[in-house]
PDB file of N, CA and C in Angstrom:
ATOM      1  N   UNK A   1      16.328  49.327 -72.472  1.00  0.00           N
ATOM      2  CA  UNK A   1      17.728  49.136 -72.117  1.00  0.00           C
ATOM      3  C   UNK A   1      18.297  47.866 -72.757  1.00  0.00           C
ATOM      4  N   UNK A   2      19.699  47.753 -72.901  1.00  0.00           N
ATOM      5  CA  UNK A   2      20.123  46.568 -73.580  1.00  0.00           C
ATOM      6  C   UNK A   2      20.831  45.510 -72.971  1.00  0.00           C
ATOM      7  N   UNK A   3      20.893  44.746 -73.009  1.00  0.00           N
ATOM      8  CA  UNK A   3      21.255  43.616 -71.926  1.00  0.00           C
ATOM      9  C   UNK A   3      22.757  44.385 -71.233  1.00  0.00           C
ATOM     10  N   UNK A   4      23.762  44.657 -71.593  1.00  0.00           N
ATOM     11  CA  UNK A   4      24.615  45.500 -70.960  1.00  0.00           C
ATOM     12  C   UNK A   4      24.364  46.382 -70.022  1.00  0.00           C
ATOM     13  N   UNK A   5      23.595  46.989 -70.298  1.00  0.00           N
ATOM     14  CA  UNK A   5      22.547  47.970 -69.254  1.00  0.00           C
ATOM     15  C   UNK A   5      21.456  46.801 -68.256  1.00  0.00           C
ATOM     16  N   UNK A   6      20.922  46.100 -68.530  1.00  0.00           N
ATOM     17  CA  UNK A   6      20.487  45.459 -67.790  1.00  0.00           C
ATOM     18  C   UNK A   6      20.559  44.688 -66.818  1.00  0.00           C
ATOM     19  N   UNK A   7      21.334  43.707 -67.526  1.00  0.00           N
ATOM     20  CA  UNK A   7      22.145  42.947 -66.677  1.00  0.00           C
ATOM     21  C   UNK A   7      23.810  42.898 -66.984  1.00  0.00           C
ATOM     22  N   UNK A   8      24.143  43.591 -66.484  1.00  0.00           N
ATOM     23  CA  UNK A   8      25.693  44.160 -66.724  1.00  0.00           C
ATOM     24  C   UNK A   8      26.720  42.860 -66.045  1.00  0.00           C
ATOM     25  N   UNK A   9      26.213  42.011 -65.459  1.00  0.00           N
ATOM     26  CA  UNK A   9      26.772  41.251 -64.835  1.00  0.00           C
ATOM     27  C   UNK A   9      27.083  39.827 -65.673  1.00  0.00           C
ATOM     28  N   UNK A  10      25.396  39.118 -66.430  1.00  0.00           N
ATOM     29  CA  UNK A  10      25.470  38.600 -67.279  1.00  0.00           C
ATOM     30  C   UNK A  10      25.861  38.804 -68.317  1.00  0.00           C
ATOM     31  N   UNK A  11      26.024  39.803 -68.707  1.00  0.00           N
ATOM     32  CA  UNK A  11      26.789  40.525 -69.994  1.00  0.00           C
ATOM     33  C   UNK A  11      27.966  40.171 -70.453  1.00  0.00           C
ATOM     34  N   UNK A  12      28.771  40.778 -68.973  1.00  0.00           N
ATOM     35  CA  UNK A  12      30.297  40.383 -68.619  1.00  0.00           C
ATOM     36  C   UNK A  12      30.774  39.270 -69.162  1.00  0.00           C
ATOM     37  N   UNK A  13      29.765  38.886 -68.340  1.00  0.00           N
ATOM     38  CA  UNK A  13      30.022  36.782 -67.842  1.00  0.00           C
ATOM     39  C   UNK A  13      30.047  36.384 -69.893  1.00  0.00           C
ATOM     40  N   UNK A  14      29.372  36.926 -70.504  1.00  0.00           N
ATOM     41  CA  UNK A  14      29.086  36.245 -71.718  1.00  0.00           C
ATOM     42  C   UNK A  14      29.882  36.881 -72.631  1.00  0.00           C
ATOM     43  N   UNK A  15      30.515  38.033 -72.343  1.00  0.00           N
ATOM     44  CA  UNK A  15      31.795  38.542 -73.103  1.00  0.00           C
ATOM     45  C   UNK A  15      33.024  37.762 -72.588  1.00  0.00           C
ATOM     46  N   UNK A  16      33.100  37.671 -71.654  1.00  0.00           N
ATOM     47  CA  UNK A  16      34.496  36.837 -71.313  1.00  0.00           C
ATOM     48  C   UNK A  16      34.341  35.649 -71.757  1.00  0.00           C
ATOM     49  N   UNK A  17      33.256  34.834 -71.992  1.00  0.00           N
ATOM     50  CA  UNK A  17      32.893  33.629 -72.591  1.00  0.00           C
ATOM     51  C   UNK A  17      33.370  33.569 -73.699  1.00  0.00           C
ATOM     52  N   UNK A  18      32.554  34.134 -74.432  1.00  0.00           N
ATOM     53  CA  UNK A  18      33.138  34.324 -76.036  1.00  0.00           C
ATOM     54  C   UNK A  18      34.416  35.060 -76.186  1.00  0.00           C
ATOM     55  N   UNK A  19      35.280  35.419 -75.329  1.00  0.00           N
ATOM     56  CA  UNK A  19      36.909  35.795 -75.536  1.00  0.00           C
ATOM     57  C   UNK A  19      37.216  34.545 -75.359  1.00  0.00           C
ATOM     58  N   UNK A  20      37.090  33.339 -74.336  1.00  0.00           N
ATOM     59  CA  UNK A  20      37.867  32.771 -74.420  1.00  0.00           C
ATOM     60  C   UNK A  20      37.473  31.426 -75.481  1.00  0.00           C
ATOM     61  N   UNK A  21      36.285  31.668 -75.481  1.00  0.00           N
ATOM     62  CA  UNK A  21      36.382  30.800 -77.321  1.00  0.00           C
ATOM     63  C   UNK A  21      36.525  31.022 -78.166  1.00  0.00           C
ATOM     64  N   UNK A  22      37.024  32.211 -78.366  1.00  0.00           N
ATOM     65  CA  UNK A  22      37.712  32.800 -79.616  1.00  0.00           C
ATOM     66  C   UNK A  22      39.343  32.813 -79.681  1.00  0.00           C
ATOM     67  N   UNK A  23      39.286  32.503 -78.424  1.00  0.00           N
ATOM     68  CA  UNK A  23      41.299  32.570 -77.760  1.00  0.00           C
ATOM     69  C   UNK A  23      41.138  30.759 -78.450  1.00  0.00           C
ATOM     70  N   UNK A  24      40.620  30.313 -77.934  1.00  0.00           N
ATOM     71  CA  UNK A  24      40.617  28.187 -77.838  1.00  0.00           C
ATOM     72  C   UNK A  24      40.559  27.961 -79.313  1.00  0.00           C
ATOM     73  N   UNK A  25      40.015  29.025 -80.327  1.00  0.00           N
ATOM     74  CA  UNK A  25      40.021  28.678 -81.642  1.00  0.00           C
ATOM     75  C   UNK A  25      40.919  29.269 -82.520  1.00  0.00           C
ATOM     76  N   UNK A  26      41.409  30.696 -82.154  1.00  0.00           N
ATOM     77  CA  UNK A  26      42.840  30.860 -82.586  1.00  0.00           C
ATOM     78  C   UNK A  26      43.604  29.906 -82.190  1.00  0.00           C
ATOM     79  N   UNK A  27      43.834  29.364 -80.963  1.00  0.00           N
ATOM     80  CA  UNK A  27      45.032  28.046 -80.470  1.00  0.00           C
ATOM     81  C   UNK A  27      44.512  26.899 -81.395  1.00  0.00           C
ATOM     82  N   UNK A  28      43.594  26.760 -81.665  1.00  0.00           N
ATOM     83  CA  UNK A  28      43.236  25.095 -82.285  1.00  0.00           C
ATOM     84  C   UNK A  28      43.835  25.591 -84.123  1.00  0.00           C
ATOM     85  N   UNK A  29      43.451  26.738 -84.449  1.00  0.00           N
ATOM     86  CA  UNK A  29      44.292  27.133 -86.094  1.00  0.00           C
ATOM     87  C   UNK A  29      45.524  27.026 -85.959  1.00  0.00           C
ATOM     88  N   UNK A  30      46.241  27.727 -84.577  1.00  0.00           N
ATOM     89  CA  UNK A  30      47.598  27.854 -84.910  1.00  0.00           C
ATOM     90  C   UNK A  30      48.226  26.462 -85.120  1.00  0.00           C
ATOM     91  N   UNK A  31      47.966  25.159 -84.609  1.00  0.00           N
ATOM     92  CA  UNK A  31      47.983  23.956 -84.457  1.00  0.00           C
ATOM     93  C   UNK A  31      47.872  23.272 -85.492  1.00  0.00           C
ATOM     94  N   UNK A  32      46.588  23.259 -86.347  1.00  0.00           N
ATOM     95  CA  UNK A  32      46.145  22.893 -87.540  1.00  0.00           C
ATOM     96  C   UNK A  32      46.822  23.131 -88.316  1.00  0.00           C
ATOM     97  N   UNK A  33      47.526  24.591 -88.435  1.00  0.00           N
ATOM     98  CA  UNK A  33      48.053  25.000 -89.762  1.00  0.00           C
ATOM     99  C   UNK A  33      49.564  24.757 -89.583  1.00  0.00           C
ATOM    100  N   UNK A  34      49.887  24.290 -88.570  1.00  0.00           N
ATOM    101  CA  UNK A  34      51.427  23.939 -88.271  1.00  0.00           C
ATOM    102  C   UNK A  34      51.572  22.531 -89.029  1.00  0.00           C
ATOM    103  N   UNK A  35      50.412  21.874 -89.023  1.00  0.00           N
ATOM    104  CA  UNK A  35      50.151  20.337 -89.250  1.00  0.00           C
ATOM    105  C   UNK A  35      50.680  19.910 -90.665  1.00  0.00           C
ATOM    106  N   UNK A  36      51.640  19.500 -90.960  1.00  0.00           N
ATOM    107  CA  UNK A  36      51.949  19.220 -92.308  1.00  0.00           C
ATOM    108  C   UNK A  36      50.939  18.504 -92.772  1.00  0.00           C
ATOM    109  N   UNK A  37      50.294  18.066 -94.124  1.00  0.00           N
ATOM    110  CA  UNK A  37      49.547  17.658 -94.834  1.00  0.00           C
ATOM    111  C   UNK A  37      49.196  17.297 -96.046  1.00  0.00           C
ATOM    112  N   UNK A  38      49.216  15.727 -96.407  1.00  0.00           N
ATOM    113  CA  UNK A  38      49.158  15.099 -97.670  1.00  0.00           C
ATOM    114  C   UNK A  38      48.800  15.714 -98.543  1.00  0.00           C
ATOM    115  N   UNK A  39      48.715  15.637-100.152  1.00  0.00           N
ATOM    116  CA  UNK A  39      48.287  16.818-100.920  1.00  0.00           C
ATOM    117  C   UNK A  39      46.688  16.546-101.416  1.00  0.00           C
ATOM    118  N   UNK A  40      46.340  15.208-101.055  1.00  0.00           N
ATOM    119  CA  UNK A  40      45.621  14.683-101.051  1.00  0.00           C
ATOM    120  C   UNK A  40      44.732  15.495-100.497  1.00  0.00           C
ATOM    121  N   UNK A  41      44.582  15.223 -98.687  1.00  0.00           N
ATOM    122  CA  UNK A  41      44.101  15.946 -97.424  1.00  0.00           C
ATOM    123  C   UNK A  41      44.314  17.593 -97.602  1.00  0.00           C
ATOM    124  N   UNK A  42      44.608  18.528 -98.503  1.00  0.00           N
ATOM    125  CA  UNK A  42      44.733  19.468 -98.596  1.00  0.00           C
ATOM    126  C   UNK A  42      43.787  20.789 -98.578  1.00  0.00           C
ATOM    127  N   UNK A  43      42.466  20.182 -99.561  1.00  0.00           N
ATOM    128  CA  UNK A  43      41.087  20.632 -99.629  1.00  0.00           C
ATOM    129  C   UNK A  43      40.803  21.001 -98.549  1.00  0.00           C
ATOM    130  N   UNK A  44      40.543  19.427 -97.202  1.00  0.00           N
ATOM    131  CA  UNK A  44      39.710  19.398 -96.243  1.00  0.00           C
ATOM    132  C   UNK A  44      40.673  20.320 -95.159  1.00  0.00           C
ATOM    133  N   UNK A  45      41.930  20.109 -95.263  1.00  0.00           N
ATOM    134  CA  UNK A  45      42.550  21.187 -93.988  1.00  0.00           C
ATOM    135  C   UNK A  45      42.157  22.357 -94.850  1.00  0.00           C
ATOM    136  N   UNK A  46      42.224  22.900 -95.605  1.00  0.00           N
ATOM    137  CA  UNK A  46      41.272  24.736 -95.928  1.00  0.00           C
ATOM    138  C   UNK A  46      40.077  24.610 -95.451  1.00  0.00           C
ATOM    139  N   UNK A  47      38.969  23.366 -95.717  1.00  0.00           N
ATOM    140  CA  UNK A  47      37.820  23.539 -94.895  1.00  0.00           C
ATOM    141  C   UNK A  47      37.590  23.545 -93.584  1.00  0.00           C
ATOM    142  N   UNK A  48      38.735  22.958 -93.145  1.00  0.00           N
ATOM    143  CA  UNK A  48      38.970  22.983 -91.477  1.00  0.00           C
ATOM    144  C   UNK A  48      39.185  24.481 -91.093  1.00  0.00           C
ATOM    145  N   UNK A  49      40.697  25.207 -91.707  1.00  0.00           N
ATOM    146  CA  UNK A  49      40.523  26.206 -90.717  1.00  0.00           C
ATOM    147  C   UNK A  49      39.783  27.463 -91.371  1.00  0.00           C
ATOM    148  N   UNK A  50      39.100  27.060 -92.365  1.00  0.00           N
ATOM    149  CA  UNK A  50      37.669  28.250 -92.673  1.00  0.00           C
ATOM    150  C   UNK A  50      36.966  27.783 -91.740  1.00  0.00           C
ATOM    151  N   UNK A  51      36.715  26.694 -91.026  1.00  0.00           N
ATOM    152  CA  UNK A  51      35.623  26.547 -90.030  1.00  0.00           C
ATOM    153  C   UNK A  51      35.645  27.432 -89.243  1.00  0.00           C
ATOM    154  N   UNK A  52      37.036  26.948 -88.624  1.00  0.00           N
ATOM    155  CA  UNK A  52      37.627  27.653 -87.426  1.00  0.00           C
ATOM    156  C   UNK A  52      37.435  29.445 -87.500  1.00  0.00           C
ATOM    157  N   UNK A  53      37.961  29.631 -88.309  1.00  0.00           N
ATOM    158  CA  UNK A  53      38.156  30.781 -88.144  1.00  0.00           C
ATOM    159  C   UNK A  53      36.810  31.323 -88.001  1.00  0.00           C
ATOM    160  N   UNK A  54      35.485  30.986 -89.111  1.00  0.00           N
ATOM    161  CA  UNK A  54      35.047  31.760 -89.004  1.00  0.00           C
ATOM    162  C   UNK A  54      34.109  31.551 -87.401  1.00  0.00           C
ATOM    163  N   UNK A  55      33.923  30.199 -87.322  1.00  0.00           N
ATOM    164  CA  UNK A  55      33.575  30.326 -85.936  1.00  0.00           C
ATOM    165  C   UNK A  55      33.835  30.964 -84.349  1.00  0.00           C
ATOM    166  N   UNK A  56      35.402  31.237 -84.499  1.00  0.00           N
ATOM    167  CA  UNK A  56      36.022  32.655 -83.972  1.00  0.00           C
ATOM    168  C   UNK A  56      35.661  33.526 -84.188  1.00  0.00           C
ATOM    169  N   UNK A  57      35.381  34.185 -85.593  1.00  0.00           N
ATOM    170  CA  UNK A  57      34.685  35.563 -86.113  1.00  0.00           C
ATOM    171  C   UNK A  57      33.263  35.317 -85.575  1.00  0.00           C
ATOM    172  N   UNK A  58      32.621  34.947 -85.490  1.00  0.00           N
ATOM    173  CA  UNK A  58      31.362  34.698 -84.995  1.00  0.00           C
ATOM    174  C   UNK A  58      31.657  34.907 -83.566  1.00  0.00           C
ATOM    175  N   UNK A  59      32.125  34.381 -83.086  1.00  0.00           N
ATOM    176  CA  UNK A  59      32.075  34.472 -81.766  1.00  0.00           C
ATOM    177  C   UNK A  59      32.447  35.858 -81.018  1.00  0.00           C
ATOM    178  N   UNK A  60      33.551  36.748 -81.444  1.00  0.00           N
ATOM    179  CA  UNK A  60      34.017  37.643 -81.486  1.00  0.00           C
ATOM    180  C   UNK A  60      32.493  38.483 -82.037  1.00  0.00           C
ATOM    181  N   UNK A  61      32.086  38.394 -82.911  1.00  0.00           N
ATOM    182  CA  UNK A  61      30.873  39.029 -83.402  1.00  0.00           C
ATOM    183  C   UNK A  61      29.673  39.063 -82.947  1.00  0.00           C
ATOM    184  N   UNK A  62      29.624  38.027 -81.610  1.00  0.00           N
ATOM    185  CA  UNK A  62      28.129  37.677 -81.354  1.00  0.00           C
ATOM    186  C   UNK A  62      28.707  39.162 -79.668  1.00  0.00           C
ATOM    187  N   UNK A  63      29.437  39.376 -79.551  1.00  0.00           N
ATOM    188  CA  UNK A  63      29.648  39.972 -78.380  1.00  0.00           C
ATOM    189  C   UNK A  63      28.991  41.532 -79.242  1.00  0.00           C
ATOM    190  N   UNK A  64      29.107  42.031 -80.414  1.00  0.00           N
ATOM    191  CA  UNK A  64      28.258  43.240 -80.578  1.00  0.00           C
ATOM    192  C   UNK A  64      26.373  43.503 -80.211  1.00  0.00           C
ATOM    193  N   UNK A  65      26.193  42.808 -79.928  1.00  0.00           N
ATOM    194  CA  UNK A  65      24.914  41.954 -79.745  1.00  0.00           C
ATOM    195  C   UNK A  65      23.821  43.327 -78.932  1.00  0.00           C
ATOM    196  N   UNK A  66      24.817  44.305 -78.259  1.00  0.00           N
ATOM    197  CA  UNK A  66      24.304  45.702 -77.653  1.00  0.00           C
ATOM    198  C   UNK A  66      24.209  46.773 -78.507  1.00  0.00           C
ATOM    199  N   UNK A  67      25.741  46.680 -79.391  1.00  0.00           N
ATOM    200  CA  UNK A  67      26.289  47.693 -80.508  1.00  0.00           C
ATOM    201  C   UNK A  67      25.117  47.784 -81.523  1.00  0.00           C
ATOM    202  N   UNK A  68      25.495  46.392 -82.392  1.00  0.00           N
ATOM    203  CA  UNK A  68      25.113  46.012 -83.408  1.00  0.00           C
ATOM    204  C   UNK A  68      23.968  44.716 -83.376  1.00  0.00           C
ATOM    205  N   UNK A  69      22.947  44.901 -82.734  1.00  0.00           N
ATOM    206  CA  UNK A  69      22.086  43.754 -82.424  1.00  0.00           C
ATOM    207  C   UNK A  69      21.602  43.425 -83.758  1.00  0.00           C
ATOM    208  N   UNK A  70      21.649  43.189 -84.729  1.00  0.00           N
ATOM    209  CA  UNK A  70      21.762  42.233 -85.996  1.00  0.00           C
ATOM    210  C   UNK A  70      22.461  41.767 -86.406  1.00  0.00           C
ATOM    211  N   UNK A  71      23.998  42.215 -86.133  1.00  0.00           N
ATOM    212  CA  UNK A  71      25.036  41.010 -86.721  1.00  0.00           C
ATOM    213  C   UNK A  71      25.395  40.363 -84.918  1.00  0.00           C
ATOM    214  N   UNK A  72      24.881  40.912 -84.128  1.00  0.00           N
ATOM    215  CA  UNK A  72      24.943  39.917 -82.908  1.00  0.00           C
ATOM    216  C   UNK A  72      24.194  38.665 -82.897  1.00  0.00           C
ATOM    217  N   UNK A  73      22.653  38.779 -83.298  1.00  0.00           N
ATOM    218  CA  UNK A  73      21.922  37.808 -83.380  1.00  0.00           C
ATOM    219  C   UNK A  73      21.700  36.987 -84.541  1.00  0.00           C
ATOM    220  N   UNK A  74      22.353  37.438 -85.504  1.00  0.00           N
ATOM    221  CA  UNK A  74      22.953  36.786 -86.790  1.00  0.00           C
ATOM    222  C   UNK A  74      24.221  35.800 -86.192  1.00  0.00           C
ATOM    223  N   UNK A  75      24.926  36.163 -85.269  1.00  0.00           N
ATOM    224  CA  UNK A  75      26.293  35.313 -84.967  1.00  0.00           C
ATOM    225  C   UNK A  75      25.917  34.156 -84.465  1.00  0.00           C
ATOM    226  N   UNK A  76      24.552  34.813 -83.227  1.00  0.00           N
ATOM    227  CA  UNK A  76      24.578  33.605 -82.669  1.00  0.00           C
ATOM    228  C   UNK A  76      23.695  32.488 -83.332  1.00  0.00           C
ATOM    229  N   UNK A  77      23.194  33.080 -84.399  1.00  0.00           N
ATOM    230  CA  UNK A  77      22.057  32.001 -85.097  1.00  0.00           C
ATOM    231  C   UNK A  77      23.374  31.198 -85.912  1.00  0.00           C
ATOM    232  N   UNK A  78      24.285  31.746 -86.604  1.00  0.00           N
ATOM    233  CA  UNK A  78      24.606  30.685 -87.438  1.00  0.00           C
ATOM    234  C   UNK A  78      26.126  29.870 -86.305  1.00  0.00           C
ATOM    235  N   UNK A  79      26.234  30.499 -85.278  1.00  0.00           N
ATOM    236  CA  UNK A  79      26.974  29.655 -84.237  1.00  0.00           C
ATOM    237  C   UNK A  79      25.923  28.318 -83.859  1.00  0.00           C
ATOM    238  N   UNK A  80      24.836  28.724 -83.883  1.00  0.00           N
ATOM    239  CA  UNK A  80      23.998  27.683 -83.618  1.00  0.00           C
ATOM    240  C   UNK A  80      24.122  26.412 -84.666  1.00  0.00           C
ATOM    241  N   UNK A  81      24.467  26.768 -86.224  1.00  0.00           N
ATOM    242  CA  UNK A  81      24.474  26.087 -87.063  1.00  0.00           C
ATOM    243  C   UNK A  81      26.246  25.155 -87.129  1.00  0.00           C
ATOM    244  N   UNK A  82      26.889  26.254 -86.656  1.00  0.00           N
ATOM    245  CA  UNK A  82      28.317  25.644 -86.983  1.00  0.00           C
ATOM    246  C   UNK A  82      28.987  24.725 -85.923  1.00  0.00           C
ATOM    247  N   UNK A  83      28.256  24.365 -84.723  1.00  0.00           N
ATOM    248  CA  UNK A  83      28.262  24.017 -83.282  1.00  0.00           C
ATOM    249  C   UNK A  83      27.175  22.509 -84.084  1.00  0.00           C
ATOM    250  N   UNK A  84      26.614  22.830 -84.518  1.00  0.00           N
ATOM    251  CA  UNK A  84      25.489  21.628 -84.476  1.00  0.00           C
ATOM    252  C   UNK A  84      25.666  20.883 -85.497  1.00  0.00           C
ATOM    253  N   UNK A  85      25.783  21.581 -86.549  1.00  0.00           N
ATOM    254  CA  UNK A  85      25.343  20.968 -88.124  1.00  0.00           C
ATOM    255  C   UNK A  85      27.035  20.226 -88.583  1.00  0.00           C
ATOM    256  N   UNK A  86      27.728  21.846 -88.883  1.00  0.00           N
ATOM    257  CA  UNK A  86      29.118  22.186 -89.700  1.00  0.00           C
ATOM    258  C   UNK A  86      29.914  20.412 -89.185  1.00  0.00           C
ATOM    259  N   UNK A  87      30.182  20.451 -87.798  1.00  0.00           N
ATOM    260  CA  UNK A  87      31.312  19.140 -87.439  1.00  0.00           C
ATOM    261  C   UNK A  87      30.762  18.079 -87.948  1.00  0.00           C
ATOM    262  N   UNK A  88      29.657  17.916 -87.809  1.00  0.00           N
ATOM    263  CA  UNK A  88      28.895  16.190 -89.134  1.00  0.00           C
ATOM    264  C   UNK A  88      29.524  16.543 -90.251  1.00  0.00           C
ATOM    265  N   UNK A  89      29.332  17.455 -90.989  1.00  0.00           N
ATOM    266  CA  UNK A  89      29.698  17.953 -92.225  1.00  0.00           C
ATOM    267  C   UNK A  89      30.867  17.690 -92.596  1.00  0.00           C
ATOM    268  N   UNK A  90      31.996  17.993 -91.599  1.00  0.00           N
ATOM    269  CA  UNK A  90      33.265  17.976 -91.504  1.00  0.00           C
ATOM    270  C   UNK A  90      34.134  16.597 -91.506  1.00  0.00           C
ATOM    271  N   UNK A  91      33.064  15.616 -90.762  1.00  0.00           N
ATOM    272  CA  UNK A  91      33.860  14.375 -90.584  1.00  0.00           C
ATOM    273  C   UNK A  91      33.389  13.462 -91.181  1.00  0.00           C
ATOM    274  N   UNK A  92      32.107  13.780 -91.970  1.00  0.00           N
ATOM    275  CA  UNK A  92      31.698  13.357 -93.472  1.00  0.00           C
ATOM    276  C   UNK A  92      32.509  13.542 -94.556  1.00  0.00           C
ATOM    277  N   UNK A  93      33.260  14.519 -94.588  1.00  0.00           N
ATOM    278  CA  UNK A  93      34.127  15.403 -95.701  1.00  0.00           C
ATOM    279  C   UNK A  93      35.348  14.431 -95.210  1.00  0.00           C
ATOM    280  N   UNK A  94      35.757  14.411 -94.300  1.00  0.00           N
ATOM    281  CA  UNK A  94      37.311  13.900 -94.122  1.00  0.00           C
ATOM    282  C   UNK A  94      37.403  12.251 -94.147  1.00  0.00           C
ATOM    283  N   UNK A  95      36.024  11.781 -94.098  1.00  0.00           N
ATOM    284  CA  UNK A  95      35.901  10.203 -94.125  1.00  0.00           C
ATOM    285  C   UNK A  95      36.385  10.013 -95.921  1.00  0.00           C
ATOM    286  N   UNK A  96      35.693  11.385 -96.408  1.00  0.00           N
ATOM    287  CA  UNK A  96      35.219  10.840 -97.966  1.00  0.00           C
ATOM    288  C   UNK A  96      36.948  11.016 -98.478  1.00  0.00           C
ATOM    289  N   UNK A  97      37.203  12.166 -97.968  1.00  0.00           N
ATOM    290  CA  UNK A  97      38.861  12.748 -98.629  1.00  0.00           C
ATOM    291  C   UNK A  97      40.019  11.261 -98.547  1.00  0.00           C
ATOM    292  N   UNK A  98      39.917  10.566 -97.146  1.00  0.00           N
ATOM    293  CA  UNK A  98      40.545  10.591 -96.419  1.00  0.00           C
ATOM    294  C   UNK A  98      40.443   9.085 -97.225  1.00  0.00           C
ATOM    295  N   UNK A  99      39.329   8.355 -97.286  1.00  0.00           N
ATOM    296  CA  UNK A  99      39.164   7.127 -98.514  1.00  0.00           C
ATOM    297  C   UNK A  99      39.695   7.139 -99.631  1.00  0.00           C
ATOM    298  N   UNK A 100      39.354   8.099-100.286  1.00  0.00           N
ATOM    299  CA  UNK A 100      39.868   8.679-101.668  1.00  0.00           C
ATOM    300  C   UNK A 100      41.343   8.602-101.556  1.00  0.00           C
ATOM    301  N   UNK A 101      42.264   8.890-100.656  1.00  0.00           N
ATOM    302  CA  UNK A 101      43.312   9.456-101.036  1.00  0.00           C
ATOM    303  C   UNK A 101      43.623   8.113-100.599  1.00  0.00           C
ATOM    304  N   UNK A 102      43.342   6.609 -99.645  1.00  0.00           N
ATOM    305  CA  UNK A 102      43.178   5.643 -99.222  1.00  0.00           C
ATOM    306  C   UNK A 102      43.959   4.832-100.623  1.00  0.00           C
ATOM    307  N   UNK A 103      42.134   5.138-101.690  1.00  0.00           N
ATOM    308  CA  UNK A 103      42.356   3.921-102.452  1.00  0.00           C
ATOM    309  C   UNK A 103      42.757   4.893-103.880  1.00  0.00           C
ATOM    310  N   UNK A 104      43.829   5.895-103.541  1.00  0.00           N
ATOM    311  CA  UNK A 104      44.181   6.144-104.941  1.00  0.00           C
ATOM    312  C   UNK A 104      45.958   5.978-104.999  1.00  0.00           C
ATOM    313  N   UNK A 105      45.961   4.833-103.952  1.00  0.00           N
ATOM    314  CA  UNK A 105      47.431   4.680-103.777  1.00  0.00           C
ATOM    315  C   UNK A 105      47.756   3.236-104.348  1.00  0.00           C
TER     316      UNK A 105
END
């Protein structure tokens, strides 16, 4: 049986989870991309809301996990990566942009 069948309760609980972090990361793009932005800073806001998004798609994706239990447990492995790793990455990237565009004035 598959966790839906199993525990139908925890299931729930972990689909409504991942709706509403997929709702909190559509709201955090719509925000971002409203954000006017130096042309400088331009790069790193595309790397921002490719984050986003795809970490929404993931999340949205890790709920097939009954359907499609390989791109479920694929979601949640590289959610594991984009939760842990990706935001260092990110504020490494925006220190470096964010200097650059600093001292090219």
């Amino acid at each position: 049986p598959t966790l839906d069948q199993k525990h139908p309760e925890i299931f729930k609980a972990f689909v409504v989870a991942a709706d509403n972090e997929a709702a909190a990361f559509g709201d955090r793009i719509r925000t971002i991309k409203a954000i006017r932005v130096p042309t400088q800073m331009i790069p790193f806001h595309k790397s921002l809301l490719l984050y986003l998004r795809g970490t929404q798609q993931r999340y949205l994706a890790a709920k097939t996990v009954t359907k499609d239990p390989l791109l479920g447990m694929i979601s949640l492995q590289v959610l594991d990566t984009l939760t842990s790793q990706t935001p260092l990455e990110l504020v490494v990237s925006f220190q470096n942009q964010a200097a650059a565009a600093i001292n090219s004035k």
